[in-house]
PDB file of N, CA and C in Angstrom:
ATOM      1  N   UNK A   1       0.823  -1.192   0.000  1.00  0.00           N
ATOM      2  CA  UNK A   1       0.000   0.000   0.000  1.00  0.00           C
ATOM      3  C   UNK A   1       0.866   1.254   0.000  1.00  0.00           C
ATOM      4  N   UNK A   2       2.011   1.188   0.850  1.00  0.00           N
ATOM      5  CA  UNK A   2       3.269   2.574   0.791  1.00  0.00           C
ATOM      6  C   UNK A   2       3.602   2.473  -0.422  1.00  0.00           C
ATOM      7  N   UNK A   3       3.637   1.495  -1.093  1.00  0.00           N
ATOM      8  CA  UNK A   3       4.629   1.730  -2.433  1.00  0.00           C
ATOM      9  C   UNK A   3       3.587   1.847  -3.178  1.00  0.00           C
ATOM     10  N   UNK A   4       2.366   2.025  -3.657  1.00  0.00           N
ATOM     11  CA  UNK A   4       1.422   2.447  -4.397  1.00  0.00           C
ATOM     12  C   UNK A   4       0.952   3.688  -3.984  1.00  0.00           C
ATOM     13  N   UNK A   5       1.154   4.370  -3.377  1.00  0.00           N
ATOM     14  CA  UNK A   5       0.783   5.509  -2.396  1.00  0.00           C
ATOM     15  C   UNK A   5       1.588   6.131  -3.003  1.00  0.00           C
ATOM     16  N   UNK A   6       3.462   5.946  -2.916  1.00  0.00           N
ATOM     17  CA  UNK A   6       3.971   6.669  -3.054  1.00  0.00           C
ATOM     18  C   UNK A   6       4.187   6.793  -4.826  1.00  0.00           C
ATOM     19  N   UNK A   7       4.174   5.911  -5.544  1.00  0.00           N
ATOM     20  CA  UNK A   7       4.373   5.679  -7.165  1.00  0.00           C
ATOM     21  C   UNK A   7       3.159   6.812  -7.280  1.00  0.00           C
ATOM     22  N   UNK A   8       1.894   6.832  -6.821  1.00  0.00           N
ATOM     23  CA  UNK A   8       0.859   7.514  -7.113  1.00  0.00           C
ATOM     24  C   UNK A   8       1.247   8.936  -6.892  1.00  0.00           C
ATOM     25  N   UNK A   9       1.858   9.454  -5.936  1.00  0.00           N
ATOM     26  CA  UNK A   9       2.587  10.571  -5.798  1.00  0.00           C
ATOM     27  C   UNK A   9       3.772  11.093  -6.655  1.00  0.00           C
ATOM     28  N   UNK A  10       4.388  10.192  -6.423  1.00  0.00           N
ATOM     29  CA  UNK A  10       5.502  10.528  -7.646  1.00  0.00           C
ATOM     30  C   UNK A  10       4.969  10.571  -9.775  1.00  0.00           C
ATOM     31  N   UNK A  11       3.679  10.322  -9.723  1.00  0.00           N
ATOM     32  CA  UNK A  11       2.980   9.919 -10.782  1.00  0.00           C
ATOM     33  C   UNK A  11       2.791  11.362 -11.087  1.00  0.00           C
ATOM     34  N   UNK A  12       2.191  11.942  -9.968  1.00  0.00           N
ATOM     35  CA  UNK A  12       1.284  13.280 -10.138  1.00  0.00           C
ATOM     36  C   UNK A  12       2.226  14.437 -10.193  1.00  0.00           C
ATOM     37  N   UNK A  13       3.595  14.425  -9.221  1.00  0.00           N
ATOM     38  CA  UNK A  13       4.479  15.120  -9.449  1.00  0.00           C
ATOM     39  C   UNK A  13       4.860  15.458 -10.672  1.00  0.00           C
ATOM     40  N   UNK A  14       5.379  14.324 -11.161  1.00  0.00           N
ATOM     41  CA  UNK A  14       5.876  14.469 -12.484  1.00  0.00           C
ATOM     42  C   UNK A  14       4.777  15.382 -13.623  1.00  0.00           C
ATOM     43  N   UNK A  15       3.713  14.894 -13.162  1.00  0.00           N
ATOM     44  CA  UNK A  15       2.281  15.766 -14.131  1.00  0.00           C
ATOM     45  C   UNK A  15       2.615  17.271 -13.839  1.00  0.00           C
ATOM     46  N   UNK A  16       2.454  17.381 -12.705  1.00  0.00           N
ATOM     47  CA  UNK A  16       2.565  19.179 -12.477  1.00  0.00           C
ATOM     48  C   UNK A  16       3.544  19.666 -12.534  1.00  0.00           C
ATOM     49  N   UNK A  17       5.131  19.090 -13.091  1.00  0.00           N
ATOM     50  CA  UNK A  17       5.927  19.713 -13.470  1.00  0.00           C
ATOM     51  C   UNK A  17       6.226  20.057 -15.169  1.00  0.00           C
ATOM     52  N   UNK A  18       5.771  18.912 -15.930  1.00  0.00           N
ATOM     53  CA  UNK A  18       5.156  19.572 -17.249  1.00  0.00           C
ATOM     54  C   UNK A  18       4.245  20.534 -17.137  1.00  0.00           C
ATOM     55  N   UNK A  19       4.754  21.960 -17.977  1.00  0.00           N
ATOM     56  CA  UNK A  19       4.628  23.075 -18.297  1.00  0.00           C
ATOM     57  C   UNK A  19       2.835  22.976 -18.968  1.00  0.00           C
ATOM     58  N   UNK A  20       2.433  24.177 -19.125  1.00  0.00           N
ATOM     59  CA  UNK A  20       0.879  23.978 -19.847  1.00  0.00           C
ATOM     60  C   UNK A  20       1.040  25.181 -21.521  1.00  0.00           C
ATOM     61  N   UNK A  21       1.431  24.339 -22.197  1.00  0.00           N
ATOM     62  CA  UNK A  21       1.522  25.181 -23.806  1.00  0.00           C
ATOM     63  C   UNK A  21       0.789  24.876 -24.404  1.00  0.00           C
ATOM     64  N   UNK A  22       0.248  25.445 -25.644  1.00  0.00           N
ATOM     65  CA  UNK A  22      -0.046  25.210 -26.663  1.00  0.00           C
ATOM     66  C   UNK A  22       0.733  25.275 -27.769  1.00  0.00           C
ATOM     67  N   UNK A  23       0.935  24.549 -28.260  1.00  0.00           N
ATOM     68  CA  UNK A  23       1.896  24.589 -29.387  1.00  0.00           C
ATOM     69  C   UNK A  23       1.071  25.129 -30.946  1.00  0.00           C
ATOM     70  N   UNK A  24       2.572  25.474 -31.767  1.00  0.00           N
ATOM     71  CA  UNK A  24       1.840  26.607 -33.261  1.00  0.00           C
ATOM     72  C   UNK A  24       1.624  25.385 -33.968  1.00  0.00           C
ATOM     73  N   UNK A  25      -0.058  26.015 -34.129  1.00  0.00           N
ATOM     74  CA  UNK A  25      -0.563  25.449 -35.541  1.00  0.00           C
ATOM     75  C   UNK A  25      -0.369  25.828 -36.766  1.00  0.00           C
ATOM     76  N   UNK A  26      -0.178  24.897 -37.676  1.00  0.00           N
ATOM     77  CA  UNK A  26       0.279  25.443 -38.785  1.00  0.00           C
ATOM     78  C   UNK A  26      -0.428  25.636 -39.655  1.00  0.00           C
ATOM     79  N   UNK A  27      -1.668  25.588 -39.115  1.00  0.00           N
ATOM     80  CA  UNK A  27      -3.295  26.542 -39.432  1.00  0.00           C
ATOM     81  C   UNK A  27      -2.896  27.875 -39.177  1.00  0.00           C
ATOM     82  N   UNK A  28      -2.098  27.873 -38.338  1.00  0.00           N
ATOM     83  CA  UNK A  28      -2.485  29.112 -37.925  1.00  0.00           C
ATOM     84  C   UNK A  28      -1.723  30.380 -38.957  1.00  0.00           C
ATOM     85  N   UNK A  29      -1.167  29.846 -39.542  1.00  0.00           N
ATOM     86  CA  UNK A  29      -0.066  30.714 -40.153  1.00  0.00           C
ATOM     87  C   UNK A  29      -0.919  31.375 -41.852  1.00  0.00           C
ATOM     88  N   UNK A  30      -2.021  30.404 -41.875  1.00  0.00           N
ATOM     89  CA  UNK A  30      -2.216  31.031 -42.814  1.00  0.00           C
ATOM     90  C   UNK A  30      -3.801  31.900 -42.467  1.00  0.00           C
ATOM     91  N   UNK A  31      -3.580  33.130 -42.911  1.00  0.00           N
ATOM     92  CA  UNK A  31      -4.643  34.237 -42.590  1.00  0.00           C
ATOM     93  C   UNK A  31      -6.073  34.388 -43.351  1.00  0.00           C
ATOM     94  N   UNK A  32      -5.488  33.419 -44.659  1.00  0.00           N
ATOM     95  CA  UNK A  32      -6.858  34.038 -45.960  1.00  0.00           C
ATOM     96  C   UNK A  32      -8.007  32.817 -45.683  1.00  0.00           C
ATOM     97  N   UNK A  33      -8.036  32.150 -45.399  1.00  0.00           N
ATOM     98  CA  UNK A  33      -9.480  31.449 -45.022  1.00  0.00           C
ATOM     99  C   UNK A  33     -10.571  31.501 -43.489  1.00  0.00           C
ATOM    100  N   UNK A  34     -11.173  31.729 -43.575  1.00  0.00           N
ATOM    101  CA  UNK A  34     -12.287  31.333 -42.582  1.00  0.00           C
ATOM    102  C   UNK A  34     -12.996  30.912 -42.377  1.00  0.00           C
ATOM    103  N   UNK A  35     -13.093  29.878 -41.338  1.00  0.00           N
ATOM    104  CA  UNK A  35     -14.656  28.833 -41.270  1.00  0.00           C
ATOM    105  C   UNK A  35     -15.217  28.838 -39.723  1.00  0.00           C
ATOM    106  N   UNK A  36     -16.533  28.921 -39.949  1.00  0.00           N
ATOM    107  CA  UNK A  36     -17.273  28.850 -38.821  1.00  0.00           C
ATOM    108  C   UNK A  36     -17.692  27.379 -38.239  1.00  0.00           C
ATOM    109  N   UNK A  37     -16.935  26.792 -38.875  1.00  0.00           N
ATOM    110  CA  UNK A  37     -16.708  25.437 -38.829  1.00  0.00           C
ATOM    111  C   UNK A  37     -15.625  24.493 -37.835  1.00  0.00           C
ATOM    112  N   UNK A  38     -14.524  25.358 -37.624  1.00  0.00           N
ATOM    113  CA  UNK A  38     -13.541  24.638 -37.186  1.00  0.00           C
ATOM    114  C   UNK A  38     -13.686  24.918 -35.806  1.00  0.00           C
ATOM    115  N   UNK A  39     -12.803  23.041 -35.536  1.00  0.00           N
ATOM    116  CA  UNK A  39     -12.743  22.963 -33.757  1.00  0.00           C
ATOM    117  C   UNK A  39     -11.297  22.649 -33.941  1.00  0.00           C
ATOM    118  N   UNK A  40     -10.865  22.405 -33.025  1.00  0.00           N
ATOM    119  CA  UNK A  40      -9.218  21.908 -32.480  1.00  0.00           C
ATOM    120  C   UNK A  40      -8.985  20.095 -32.319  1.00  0.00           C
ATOM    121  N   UNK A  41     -10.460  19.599 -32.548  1.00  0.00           N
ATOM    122  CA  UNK A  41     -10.439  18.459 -32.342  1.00  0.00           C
ATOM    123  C   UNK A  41      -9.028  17.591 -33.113  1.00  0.00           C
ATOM    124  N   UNK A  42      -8.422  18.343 -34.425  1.00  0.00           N
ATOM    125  CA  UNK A  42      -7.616  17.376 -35.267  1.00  0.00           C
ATOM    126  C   UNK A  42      -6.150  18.068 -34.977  1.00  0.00           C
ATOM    127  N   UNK A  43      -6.010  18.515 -33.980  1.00  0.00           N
ATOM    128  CA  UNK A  43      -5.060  19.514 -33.274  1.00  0.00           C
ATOM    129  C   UNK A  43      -4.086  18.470 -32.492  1.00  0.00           C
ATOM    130  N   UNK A  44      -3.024  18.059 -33.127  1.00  0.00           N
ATOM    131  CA  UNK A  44      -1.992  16.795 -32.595  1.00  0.00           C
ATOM    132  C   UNK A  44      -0.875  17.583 -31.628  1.00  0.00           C
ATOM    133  N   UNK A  45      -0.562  18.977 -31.427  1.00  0.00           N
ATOM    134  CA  UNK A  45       0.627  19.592 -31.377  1.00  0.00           C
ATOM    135  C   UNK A  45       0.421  20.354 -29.937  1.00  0.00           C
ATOM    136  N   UNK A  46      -0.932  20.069 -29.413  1.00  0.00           N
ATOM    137  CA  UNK A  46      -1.304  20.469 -28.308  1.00  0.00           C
ATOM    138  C   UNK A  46      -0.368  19.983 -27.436  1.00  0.00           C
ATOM    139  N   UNK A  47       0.417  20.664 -26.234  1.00  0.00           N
ATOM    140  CA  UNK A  47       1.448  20.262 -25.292  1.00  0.00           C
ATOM    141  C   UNK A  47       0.457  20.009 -23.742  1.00  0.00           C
ATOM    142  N   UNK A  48      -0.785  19.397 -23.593  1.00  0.00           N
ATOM    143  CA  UNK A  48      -1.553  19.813 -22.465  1.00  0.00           C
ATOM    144  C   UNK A  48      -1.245  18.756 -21.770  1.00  0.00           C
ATOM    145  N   UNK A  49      -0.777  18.996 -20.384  1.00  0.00           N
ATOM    146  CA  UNK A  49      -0.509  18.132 -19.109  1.00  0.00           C
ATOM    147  C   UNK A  49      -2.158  17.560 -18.313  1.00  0.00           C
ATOM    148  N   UNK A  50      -2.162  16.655 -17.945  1.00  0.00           N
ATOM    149  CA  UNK A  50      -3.318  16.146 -17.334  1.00  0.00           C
ATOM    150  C   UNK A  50      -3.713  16.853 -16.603  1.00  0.00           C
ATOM    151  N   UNK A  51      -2.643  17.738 -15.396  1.00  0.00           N
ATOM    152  CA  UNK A  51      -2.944  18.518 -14.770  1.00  0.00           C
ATOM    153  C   UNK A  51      -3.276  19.842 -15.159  1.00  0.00           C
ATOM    154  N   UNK A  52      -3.398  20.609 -15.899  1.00  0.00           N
ATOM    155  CA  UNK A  52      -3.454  21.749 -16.615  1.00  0.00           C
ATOM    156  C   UNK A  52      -5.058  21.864 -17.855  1.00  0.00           C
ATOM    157  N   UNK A  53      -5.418  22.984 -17.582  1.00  0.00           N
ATOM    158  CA  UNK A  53      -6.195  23.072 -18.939  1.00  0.00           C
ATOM    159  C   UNK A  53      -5.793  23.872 -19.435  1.00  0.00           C
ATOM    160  N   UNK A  54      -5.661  23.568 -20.953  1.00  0.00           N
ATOM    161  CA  UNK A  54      -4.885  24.957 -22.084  1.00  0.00           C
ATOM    162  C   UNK A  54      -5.964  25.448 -22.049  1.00  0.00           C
ATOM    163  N   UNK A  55      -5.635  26.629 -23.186  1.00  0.00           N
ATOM    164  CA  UNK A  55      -6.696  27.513 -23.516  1.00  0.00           C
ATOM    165  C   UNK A  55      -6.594  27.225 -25.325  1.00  0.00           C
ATOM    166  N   UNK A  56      -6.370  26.115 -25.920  1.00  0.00           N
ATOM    167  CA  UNK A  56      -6.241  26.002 -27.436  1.00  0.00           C
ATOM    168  C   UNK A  56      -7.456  26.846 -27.837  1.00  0.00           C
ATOM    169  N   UNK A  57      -8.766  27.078 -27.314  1.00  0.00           N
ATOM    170  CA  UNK A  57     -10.096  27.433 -28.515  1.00  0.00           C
ATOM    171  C   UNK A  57      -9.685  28.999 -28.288  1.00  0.00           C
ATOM    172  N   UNK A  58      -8.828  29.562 -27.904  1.00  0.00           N
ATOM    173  CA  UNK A  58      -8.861  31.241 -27.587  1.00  0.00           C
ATOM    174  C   UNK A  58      -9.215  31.597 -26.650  1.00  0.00           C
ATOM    175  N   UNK A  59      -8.646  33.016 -26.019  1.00  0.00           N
ATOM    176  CA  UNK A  59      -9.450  33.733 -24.994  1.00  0.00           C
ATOM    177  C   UNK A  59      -9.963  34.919 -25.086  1.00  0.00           C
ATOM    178  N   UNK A  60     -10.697  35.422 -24.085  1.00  0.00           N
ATOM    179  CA  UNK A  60     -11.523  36.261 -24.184  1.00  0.00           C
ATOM    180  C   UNK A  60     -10.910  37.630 -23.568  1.00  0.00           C
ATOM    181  N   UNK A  61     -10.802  38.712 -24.280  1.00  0.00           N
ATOM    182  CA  UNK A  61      -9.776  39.802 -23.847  1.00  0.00           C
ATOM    183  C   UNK A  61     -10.865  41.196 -23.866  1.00  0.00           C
ATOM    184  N   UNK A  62     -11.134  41.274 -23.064  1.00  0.00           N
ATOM    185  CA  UNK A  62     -12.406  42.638 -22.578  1.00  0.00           C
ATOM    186  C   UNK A  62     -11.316  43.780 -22.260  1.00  0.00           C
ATOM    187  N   UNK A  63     -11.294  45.180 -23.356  1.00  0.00           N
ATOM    188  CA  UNK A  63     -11.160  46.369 -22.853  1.00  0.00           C
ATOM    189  C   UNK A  63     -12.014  47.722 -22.338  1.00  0.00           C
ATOM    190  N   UNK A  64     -11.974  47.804 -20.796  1.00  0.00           N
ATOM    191  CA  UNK A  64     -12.853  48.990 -20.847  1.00  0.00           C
ATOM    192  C   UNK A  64     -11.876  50.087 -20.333  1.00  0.00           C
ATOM    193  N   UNK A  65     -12.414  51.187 -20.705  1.00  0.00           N
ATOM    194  CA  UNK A  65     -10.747  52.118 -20.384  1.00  0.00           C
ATOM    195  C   UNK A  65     -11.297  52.608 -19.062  1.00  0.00           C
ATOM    196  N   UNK A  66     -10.180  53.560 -18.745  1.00  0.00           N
ATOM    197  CA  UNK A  66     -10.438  54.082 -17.113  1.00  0.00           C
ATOM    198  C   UNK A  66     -10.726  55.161 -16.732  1.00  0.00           C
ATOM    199  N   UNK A  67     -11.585  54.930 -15.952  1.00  0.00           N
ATOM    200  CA  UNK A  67     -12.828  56.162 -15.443  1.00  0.00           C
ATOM    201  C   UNK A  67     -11.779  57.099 -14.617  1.00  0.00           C
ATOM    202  N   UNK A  68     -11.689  58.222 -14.804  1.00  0.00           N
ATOM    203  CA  UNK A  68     -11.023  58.814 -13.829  1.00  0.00           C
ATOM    204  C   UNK A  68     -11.566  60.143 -13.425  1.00  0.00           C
ATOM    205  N   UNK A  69     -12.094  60.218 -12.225  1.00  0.00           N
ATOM    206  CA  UNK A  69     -12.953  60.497 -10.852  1.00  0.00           C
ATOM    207  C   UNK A  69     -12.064  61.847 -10.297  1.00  0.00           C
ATOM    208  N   UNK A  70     -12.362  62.853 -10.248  1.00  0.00           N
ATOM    209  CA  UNK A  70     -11.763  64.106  -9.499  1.00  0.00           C
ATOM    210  C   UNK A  70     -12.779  64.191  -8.303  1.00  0.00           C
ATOM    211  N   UNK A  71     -12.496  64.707  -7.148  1.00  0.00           N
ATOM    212  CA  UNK A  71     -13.030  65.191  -6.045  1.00  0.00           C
ATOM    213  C   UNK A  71     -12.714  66.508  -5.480  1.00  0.00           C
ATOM    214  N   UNK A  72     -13.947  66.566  -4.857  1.00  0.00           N
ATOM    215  CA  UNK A  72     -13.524  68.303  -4.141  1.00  0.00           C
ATOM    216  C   UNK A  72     -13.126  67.865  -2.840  1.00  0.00           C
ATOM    217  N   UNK A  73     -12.170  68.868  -2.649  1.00  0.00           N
ATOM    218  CA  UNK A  73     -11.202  68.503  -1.083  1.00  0.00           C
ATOM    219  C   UNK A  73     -11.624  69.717  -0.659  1.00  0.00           C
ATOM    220  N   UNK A  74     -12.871  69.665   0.586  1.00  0.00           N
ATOM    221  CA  UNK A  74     -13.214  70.609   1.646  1.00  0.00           C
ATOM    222  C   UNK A  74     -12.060  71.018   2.901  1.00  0.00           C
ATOM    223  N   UNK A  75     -11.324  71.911   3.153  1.00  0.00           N
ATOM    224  CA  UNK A  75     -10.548  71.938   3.614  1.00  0.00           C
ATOM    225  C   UNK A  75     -10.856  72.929   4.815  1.00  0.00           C
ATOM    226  N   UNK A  76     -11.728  73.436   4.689  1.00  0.00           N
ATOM    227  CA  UNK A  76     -12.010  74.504   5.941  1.00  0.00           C
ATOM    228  C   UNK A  76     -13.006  73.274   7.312  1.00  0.00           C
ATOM    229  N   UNK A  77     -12.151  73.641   8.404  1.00  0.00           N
ATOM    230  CA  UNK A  77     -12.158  72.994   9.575  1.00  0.00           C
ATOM    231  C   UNK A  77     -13.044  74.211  10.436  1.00  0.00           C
ATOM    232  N   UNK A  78     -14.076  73.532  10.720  1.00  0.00           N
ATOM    233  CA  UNK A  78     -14.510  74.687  12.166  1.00  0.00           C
ATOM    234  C   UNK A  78     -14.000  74.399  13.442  1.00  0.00           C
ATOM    235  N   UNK A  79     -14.206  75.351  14.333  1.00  0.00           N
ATOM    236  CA  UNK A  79     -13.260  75.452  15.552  1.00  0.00           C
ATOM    237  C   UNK A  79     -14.948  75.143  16.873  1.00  0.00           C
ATOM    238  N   UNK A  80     -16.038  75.570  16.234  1.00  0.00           N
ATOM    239  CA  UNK A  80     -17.122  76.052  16.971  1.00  0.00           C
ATOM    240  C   UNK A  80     -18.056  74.377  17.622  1.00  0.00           C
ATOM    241  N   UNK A  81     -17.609  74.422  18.390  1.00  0.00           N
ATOM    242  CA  UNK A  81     -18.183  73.213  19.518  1.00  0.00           C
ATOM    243  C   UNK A  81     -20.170  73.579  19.241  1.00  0.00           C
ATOM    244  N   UNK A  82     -20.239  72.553  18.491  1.00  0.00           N
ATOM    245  CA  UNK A  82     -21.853  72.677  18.513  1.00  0.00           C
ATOM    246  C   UNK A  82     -22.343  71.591  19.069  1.00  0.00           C
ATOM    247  N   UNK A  83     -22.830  71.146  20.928  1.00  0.00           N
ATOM    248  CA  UNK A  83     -23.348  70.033  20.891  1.00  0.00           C
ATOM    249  C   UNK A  83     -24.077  70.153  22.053  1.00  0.00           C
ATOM    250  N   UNK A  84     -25.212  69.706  22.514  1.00  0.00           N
ATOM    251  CA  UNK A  84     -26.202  69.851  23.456  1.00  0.00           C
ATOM    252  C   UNK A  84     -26.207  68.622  24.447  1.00  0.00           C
ATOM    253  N   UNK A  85     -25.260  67.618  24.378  1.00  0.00           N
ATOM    254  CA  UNK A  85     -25.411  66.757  25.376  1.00  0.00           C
ATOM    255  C   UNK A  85     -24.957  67.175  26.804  1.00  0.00           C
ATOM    256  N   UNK A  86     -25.925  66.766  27.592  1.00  0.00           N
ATOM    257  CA  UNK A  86     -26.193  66.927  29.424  1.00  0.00           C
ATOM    258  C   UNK A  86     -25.968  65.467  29.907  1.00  0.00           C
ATOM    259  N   UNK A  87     -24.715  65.518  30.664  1.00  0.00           N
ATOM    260  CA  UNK A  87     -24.653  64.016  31.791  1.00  0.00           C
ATOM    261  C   UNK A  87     -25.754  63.541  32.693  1.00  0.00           C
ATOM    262  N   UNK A  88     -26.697  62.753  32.479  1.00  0.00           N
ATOM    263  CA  UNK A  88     -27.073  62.070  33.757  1.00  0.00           C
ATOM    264  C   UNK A  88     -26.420  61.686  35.061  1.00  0.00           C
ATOM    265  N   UNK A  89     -25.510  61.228  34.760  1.00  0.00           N
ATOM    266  CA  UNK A  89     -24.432  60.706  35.890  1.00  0.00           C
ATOM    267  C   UNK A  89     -24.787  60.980  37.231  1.00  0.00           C
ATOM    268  N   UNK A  90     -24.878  60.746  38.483  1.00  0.00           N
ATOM    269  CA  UNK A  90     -25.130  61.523  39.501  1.00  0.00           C
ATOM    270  C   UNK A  90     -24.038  60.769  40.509  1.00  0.00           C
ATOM    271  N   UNK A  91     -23.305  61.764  40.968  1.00  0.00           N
ATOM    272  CA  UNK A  91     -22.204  61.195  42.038  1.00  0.00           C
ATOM    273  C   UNK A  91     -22.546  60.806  43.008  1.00  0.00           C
ATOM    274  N   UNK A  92     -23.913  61.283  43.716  1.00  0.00           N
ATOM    275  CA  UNK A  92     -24.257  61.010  45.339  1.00  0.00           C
ATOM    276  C   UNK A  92     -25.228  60.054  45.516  1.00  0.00           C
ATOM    277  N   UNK A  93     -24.534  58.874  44.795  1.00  0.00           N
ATOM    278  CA  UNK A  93     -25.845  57.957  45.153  1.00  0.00           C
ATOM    279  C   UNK A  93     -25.295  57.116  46.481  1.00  0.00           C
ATOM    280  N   UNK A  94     -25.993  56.305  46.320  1.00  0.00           N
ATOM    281  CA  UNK A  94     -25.945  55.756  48.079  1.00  0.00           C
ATOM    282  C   UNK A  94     -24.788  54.664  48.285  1.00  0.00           C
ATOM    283  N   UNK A  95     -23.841  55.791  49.061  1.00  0.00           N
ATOM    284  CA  UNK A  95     -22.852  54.581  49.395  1.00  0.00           C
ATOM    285  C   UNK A  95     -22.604  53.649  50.517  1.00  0.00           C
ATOM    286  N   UNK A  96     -24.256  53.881  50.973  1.00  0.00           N
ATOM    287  CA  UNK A  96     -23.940  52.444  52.367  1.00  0.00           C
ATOM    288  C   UNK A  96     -24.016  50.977  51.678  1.00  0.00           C
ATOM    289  N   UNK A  97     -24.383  50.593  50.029  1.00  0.00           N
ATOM    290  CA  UNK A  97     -24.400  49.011  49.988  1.00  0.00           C
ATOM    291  C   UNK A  97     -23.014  49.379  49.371  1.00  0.00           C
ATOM    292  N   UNK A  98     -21.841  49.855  49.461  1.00  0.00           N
ATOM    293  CA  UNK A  98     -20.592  49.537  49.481  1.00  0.00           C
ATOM    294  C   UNK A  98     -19.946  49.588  50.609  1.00  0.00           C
ATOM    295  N   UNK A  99     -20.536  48.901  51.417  1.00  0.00           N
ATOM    296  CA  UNK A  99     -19.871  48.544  52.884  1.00  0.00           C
ATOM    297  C   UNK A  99     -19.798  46.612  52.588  1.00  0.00           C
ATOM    298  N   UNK A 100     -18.944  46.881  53.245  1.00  0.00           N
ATOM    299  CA  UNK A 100     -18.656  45.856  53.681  1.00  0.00           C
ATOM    300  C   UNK A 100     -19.767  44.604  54.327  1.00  0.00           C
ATOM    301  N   UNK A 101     -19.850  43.639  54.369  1.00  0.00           N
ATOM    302  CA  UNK A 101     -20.710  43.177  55.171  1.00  0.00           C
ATOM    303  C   UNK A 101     -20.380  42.903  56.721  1.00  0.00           C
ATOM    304  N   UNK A 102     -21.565  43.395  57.864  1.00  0.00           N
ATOM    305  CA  UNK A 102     -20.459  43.483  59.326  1.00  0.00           C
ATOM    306  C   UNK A 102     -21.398  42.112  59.991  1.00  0.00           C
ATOM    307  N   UNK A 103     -20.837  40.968  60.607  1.00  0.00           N
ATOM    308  CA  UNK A 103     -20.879  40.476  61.631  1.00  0.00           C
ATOM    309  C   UNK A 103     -21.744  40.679  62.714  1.00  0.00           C
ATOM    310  N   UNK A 104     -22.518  39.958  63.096  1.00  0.00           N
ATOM    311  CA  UNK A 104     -23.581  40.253  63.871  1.00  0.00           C
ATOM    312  C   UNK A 104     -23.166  39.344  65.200  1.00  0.00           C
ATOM    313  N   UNK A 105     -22.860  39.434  66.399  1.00  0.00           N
ATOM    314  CA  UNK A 105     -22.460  38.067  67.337  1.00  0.00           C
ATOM    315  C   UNK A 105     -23.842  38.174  68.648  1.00  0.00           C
TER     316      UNK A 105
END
């Protein structure tokens, strides 16, 4: 079971150290035909590792350009304390249940 464990490991290693290419088609070189027809299916030159998915059918390349956003920088600071809060708090509340408890004999 260790030595199938480990062959199985050393199996997969070897997978993820082959690279993920696609190799040139020699379709590709020529520009004047087009078909809405073609797949990659007859595509022998593909370099794809088990571990890896190429991208042989093309990718998808979206340009949107960049928005660029100015702001106004308010820079005047007031000094003028505007606020109406009043403490409840009351200091003199009753400090005989912070006594101690006394002994009765």
């Amino acid at each position: 079971m260790k030595i199938s464990t480990f062959i199985l490991s050393l199996l997969i290693l070897v997978l993820s150290l082959k690279p993920c290419s696609d190799g040139s088609n020699a379709e590709d070189l020529k520009k004047d035909n087009m078909s809405l027809n073609h797949n990659h299916q007859e595509d022998h030159d593909d370099s794809c590792p088990v571990t890896c998915i190429c991208s042989c059918c093309g990718m998808s390349v979206t340009f949107e350009s960049i928005k660029i956003y100015t702001f106004r920088i308010h820079t005047k600071i007031s000094n003028v304390v505007v606020t109406s809060y009043q403490s409840n708090y009351q200091f003199d509340s009753v400090a005989a249940i912070w006594q101690p408890p006394q002994l009765i004999s």
